[in-house]
Each structure stands twice: as structure tokens, then as C-alpha cells.
N, C-alpha and C. Protein backbone atom coordinates (compact mmCIF):
# COMPACT_ATOMS: atom_id res chain seq x y z
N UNK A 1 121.75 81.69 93.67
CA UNK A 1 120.64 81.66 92.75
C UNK A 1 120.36 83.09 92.27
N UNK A 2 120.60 83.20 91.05
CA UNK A 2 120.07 84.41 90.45
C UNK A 2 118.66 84.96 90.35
N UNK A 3 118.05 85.83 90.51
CA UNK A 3 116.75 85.83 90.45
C UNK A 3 116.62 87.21 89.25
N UNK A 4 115.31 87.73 88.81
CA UNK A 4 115.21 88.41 87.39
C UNK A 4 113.45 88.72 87.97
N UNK A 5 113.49 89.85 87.78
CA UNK A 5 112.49 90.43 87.91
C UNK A 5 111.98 91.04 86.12
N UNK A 6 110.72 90.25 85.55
CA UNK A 6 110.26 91.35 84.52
C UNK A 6 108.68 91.82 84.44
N UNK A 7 109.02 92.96 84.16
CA UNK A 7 107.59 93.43 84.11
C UNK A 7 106.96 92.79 83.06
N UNK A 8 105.46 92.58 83.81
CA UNK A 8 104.52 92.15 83.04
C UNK A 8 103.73 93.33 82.55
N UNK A 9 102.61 94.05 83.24
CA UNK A 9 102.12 95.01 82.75
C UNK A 9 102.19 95.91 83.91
N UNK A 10 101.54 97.09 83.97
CA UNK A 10 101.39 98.52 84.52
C UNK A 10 99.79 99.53 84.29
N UNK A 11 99.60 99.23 85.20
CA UNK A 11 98.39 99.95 85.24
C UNK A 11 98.13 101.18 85.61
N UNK A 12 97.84 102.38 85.12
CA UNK A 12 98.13 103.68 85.66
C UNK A 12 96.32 104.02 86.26
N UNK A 13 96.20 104.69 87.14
CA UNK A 13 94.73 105.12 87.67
C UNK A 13 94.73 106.09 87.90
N UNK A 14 93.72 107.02 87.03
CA UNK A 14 93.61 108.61 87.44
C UNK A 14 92.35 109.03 87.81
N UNK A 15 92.08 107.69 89.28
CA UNK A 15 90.60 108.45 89.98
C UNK A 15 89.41 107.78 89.14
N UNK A 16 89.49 106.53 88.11
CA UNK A 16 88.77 106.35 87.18
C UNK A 16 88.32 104.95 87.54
N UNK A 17 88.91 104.47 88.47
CA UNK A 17 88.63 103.02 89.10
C UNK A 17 88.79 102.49 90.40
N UNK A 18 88.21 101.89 90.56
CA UNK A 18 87.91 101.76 92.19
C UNK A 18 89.03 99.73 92.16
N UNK A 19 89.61 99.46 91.14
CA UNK A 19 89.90 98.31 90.79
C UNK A 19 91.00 98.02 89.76
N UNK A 20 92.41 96.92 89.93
CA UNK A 20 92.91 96.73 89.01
C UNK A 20 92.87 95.10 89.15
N UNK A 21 92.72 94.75 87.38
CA UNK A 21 92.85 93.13 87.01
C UNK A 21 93.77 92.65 86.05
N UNK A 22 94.83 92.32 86.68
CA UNK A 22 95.52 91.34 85.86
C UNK A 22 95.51 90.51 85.77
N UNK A 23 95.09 90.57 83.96
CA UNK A 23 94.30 89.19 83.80
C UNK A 23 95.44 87.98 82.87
N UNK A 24 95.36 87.24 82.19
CA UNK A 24 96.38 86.42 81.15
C UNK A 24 97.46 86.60 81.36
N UNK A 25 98.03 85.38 82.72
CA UNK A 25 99.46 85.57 83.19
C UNK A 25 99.89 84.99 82.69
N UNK A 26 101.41 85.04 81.94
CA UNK A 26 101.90 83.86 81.40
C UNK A 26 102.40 83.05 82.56
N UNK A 27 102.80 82.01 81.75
CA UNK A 27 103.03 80.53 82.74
C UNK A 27 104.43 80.39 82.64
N UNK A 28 105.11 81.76 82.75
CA UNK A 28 106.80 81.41 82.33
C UNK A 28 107.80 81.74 83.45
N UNK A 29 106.61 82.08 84.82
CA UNK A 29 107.74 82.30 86.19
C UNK A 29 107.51 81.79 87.58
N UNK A 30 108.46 81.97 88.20
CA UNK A 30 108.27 80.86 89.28
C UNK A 30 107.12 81.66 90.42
N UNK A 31 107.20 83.26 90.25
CA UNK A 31 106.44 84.02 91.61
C UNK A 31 106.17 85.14 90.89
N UNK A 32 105.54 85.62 91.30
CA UNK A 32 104.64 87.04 90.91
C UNK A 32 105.05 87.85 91.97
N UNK A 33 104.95 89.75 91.63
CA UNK A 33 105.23 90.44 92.60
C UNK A 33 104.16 91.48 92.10
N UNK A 34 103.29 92.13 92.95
CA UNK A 34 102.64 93.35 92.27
C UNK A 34 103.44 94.41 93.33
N UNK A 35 103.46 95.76 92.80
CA UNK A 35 103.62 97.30 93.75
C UNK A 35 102.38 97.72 93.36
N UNK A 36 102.14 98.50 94.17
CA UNK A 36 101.30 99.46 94.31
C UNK A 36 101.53 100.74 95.08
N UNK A 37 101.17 101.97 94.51
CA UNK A 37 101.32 102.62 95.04
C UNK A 37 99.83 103.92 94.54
N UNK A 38 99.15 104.03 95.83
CA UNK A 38 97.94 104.70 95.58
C UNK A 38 97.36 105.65 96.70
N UNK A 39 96.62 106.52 96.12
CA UNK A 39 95.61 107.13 96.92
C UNK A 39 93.87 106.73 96.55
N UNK A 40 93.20 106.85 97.53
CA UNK A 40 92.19 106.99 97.59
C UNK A 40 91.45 107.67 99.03
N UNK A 41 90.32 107.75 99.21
CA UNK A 41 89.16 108.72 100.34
C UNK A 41 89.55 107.45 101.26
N UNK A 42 88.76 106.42 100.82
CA UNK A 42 88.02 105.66 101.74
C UNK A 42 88.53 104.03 101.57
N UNK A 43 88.19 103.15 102.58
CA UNK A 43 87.66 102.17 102.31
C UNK A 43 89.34 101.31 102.08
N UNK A 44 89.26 100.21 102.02
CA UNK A 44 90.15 99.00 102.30
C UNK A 44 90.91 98.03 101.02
N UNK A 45 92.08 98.37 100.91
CA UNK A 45 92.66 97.38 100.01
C UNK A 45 92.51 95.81 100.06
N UNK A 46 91.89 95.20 98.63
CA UNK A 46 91.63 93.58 98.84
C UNK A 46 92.67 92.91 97.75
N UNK A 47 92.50 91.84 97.90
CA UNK A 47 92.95 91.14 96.86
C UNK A 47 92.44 89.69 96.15
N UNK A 48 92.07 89.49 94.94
CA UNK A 48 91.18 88.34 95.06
C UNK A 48 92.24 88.01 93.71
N UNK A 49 92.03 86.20 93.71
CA UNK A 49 92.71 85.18 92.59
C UNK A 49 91.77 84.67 91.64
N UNK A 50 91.90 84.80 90.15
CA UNK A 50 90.84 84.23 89.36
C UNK A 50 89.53 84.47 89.38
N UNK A 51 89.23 85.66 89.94
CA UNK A 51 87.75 85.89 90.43
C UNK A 51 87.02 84.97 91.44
N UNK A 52 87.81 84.72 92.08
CA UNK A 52 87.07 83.55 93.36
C UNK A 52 86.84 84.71 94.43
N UNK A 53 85.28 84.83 94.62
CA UNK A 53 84.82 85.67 95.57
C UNK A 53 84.18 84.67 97.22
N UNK A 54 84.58 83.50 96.31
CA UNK A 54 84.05 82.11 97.68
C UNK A 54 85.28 82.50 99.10
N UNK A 55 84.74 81.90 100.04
CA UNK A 55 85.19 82.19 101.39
C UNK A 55 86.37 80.97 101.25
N UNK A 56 87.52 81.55 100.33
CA UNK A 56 88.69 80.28 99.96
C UNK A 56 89.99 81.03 100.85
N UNK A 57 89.80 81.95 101.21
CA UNK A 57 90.73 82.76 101.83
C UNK A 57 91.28 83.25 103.38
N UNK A 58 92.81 82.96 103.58
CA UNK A 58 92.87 83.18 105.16
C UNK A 58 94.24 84.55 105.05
N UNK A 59 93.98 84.69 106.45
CA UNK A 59 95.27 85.96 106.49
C UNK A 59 95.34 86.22 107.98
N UNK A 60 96.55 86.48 108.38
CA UNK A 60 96.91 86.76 109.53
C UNK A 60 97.90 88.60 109.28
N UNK A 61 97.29 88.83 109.83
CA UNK A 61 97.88 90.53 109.84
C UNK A 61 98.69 91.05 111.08
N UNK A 62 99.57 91.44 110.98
CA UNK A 62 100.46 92.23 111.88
C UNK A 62 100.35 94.04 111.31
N UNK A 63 100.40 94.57 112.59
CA UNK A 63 100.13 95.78 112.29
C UNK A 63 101.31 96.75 113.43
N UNK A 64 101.62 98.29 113.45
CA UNK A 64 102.36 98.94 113.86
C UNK A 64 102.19 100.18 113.82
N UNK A 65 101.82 100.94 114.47
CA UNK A 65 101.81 102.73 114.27
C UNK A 65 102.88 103.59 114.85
N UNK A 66 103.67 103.31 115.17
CA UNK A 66 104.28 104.09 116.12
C UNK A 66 104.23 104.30 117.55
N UNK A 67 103.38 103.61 118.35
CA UNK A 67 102.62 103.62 119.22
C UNK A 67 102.07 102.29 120.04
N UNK A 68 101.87 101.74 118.97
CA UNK A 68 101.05 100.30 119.79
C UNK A 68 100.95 99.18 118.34
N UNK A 69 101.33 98.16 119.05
CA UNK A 69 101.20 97.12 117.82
C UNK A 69 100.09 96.07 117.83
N UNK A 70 99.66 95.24 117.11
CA UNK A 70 98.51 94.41 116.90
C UNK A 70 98.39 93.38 116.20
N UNK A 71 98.23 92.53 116.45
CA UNK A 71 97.75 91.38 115.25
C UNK A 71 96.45 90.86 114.91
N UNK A 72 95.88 90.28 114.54
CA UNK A 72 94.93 89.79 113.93
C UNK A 72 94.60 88.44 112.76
N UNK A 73 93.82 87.87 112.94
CA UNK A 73 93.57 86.47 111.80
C UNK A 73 92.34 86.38 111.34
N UNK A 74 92.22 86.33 110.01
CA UNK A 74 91.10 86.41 109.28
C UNK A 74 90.70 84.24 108.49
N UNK A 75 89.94 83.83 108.83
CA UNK A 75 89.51 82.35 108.40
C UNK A 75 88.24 82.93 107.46
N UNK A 76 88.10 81.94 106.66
CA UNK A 76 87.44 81.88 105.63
C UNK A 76 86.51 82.94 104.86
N UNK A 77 87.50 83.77 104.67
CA UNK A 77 86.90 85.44 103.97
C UNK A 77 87.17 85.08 102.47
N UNK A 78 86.23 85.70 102.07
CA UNK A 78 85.57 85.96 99.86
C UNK A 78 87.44 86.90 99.63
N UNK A 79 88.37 87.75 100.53
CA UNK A 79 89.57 87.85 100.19
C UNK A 79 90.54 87.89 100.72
N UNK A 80 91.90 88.56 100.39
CA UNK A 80 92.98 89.08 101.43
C UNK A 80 93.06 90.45 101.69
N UNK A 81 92.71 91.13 102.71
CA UNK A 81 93.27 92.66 103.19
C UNK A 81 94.66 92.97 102.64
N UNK A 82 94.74 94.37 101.91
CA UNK A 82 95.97 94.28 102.03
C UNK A 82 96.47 96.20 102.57
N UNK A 83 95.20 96.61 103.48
CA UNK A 83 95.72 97.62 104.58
C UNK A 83 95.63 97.38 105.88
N UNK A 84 95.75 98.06 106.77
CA UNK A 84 95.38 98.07 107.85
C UNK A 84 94.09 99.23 108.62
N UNK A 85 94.08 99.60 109.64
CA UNK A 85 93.60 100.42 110.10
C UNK A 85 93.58 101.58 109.85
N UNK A 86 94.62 102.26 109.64
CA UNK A 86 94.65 103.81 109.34
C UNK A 86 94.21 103.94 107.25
N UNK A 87 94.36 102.93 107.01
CA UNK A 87 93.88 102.98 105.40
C UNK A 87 94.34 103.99 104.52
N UNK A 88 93.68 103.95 103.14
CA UNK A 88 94.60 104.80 102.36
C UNK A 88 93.33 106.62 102.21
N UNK A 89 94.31 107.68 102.02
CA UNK A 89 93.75 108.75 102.07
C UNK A 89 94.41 109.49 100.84
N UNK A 90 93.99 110.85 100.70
CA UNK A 90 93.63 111.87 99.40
C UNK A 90 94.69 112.32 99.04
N UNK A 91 95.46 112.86 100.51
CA UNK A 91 97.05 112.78 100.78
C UNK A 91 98.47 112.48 100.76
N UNK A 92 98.07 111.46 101.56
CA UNK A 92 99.51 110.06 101.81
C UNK A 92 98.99 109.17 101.09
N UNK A 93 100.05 108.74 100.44
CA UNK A 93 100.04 107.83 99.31
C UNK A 93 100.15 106.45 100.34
N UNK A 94 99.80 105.45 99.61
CA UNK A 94 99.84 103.89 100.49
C UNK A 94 100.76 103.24 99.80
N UNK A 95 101.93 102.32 100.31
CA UNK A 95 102.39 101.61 99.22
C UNK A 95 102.59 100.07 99.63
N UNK A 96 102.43 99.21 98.89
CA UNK A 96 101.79 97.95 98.82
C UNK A 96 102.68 96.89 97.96
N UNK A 97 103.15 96.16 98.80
CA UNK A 97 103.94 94.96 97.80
C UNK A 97 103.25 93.79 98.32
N UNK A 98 102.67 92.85 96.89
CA UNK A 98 102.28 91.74 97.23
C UNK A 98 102.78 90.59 96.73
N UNK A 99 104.08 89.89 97.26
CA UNK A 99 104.22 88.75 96.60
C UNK A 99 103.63 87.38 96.90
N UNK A 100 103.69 86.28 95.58
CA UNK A 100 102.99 85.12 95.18
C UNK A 100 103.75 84.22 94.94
N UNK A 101 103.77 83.00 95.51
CA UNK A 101 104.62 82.62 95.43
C UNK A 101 104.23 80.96 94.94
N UNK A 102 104.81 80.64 94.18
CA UNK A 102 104.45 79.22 93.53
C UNK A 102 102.94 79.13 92.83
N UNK A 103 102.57 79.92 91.74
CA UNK A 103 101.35 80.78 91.42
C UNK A 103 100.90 79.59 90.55
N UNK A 104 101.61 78.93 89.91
CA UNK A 104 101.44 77.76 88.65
C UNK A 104 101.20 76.21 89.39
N UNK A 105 101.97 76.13 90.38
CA UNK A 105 101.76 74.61 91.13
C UNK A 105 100.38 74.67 92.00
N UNK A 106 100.28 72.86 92.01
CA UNK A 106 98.98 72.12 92.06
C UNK A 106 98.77 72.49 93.76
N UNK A 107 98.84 73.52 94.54
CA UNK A 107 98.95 73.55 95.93
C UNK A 107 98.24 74.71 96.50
N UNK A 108 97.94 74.69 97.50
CA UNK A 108 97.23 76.26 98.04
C UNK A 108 98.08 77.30 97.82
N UNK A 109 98.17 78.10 97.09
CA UNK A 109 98.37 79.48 97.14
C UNK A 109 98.81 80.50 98.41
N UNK A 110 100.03 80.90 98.73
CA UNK A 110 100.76 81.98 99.67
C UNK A 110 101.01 83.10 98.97
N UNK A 111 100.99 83.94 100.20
CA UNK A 111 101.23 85.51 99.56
C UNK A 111 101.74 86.22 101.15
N UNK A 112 102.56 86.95 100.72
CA UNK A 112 103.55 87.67 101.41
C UNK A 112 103.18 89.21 100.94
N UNK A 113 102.43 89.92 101.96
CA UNK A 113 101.72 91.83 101.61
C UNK A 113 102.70 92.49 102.83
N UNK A 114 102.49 93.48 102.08
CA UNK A 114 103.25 94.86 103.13
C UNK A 114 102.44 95.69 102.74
N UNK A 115 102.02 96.80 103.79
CA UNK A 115 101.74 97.99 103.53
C UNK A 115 101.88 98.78 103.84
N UNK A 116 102.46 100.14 103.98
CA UNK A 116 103.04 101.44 104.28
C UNK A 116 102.13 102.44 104.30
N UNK A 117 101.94 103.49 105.06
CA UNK A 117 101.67 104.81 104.80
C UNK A 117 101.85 105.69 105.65
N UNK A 118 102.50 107.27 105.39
CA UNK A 118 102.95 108.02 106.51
C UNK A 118 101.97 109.14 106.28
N UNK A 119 101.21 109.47 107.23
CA UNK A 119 100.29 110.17 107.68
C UNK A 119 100.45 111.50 108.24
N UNK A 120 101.64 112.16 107.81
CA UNK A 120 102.52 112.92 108.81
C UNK A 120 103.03 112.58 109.74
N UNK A 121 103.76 111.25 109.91
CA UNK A 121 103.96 110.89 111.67
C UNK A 121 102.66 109.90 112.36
N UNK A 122 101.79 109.68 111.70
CA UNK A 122 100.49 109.13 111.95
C UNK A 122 99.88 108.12 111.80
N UNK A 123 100.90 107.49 110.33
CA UNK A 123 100.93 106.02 109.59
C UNK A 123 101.20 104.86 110.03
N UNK A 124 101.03 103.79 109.95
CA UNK A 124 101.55 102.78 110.04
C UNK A 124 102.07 101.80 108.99
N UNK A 125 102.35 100.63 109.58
CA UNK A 125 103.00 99.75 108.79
C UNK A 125 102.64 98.10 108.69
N UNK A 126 101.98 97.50 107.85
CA UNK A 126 101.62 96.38 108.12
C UNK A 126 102.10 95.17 107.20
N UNK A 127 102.22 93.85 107.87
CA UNK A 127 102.38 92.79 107.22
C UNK A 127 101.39 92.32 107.15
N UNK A 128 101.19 91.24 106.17
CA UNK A 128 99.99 89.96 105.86
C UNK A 128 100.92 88.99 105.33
N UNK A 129 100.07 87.64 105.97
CA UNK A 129 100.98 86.16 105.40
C UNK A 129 99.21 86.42 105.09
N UNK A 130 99.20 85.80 103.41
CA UNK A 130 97.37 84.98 103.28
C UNK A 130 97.79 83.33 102.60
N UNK A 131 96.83 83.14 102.35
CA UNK A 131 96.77 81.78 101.42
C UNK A 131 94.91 81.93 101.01
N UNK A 132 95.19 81.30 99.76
CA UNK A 132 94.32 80.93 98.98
C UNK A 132 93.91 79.68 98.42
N UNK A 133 93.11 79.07 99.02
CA UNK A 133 92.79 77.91 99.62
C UNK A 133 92.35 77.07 98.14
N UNK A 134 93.27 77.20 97.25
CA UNK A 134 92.60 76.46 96.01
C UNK A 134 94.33 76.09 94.85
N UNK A 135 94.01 74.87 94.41
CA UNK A 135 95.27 74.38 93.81
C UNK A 135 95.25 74.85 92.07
N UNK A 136 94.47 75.47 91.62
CA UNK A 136 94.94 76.50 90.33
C UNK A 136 95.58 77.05 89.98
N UNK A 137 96.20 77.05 89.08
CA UNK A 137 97.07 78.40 88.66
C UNK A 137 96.43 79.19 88.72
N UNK A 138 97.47 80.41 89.06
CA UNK A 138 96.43 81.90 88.91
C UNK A 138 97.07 82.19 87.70
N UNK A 139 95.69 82.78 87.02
CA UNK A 139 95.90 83.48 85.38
C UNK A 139 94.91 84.76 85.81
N UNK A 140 94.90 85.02 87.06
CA UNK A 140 93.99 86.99 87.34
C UNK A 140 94.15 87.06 88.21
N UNK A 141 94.48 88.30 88.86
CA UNK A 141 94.73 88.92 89.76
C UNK A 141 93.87 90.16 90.25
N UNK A 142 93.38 90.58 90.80
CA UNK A 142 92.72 91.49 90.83
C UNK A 142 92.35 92.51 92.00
N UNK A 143 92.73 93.79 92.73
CA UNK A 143 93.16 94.63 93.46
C UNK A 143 92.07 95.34 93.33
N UNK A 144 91.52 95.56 94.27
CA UNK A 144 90.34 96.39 94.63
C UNK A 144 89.64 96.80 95.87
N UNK A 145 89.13 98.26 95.83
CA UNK A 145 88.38 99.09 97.12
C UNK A 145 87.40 98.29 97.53
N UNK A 146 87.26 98.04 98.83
CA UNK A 146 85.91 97.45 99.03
C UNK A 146 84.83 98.68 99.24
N UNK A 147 85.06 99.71 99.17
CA UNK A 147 83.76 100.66 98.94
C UNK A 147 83.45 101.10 97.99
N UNK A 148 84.23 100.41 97.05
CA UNK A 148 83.79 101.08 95.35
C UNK A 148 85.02 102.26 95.48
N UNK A 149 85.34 103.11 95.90
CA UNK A 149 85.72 103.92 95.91
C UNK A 149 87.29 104.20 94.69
N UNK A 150 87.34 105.31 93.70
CA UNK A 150 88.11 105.12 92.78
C UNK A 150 89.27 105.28 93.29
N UNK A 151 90.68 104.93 93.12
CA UNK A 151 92.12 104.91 93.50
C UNK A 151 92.20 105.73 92.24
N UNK A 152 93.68 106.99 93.01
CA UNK A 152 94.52 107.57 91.80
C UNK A 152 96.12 106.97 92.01
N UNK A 153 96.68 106.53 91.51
CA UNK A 153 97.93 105.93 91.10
C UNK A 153 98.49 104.69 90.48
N UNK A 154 99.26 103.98 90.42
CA UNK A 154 99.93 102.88 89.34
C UNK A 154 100.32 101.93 90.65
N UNK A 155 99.74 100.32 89.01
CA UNK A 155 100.15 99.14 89.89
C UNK A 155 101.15 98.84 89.10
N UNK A 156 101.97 97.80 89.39
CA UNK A 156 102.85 96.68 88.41
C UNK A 156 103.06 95.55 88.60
N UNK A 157 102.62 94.80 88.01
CA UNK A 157 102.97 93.13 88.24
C UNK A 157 104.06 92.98 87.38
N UNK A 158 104.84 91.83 88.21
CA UNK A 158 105.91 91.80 87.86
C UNK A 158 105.75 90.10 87.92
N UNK A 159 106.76 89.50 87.12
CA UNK A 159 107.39 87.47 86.96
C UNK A 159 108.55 88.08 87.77
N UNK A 160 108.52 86.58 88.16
CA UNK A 160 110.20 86.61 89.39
C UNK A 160 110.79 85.03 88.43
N UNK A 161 111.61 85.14 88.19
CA UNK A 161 112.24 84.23 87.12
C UNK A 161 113.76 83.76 88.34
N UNK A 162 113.35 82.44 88.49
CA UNK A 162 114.51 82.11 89.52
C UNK A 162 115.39 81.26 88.21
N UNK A 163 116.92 81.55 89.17
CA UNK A 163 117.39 80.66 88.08
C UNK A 163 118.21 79.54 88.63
């Protein structure tokens, strides 16, 4: 099976937003992929579908530092985490892949997150399985600090076109 990655859009952030929304997805691929790659001070990468801030959301997190590993499960949270503990800083950049998978069909919503960051030796590394507890298509996407806090760097959503 061939697969085709195309960009949809690209969002660049220079410290000017604490938030990215991609909004008017077309309906022409089988999975969605966003990157991210950012800094910010403070505060916790989320992820919310269509603007649903309702408690529609679950996630189970695996986590890793170099040191000691962890898991964790989140039931009926307003989103999905998509850092861990050591979070993103001014410094070390964080980098973040979130794929979506079956975004158009009548079924709960999965997503497959990673997140990276090296701290000097200090970083860790985390997975997330979430779901989104609602049978909509997603037509928004939307990536954001939970402290308000502005991010400097670029997202990209991407269509995954199976063939």
C-alpha cells in the first residue's frame, strides 16, 4: 500500500500565540498528521477536536527520562496532553507528532502523540494513545498552552492519502 503525505497548511509562531487552529479540513484523506516543533516558558501541550472543550476525552501516557519510566491514564478530560513532565522550555525545543486516524468516519476518534525534548541530557520522551469520544468528522484542530503562554515555532498538518 502506497501511502502520500500532503501538506495542508503551516503555521509559523514568533512568540505571538499561545495557540494553533486548523480549521476547514478537507474531506479528501484517510488520516491526518500534525509536527510540531516549539518552544515556550511554561505550561502543557493540549489538543482539542472541533472546539469540543466537554469532558469527551481519554489518554493513557507513557513516559521516559533516562532514569525512571511511568505511565499514567487520563478519563474524561475537556482534552489530550500532548507533553509530559519535564514540558516545553525557552531553550530545548519540544517536538511533537500527532497522528489521526480515521478523522472523517462515523466512530470515536484515535490519536497516536509523541513527544521529545532534550534538556541537555535531562529530557524525556513520551507516548500518548487518546480518543475522542465523539463520531464527527473533524474539520478543526486546535493545539494549545494551557497557561496561555505564547509558543515560538512552526506546526504542519499534513492528509495521509492511502492508496
Amino acid at each position: 500500500m502506497t501511502t502520500t503525505y500532503d501538506s495542508i497548511a503551516t503555521v509559523t509562531l514568533n512568540n505571538t500565540s499561545s495557540s494553533v487552529t486548523f480549521s476547514s479540513i478537507p474531506a479528501t484523506f484517510t488520516d491526518l498528521r500534525i509536527v510540531f516543533v516549539g518552544f515556550a516558558a511554561s505550561g502543557t501541550g493540549r489538543v482539542r477536536f472541533n472546539g469540543d472543550s466537554g469532558t469527551n476525552y481519554s489518554s493513557t501516557h507513557f513516559r521516559g527520562n533516562g532514569t525512571s519510566a511511568t505511565s499514567s491514564r487520563s478519563s474524561n478530560t475537556n482534552q489530550i496532553w500532548f507533553n509530559g513532565g519535564d514540558g516545553p522550555s525557552t531553550t530545548a525545543p519540544q517536538f511533537v507528532t500527532i497522528d489521526i486516524f480515521n478523522y472523517l468516519e462515523a466512530v470515536n476518534k484515535s490519536a497516536l502523540l509523541s513527544t521529545s525534548n532534550d534538556k541537555n541530557g535531562s529530557g524525556e520522551v513520551v507516548g500518548i494513545v487518546g480518543m475522542w469520544r465523539n463520531t464527527s468528522a473533524i474539520t478543526s484542530i486546535t493545539i494549545d498552552n494551557n497557561n496561555g503562554v505564547n509558543w515560538t515555532g512552526a506546526a504542519t498538518l499534513y492528509g495521509i492519502k492511502a492508496a
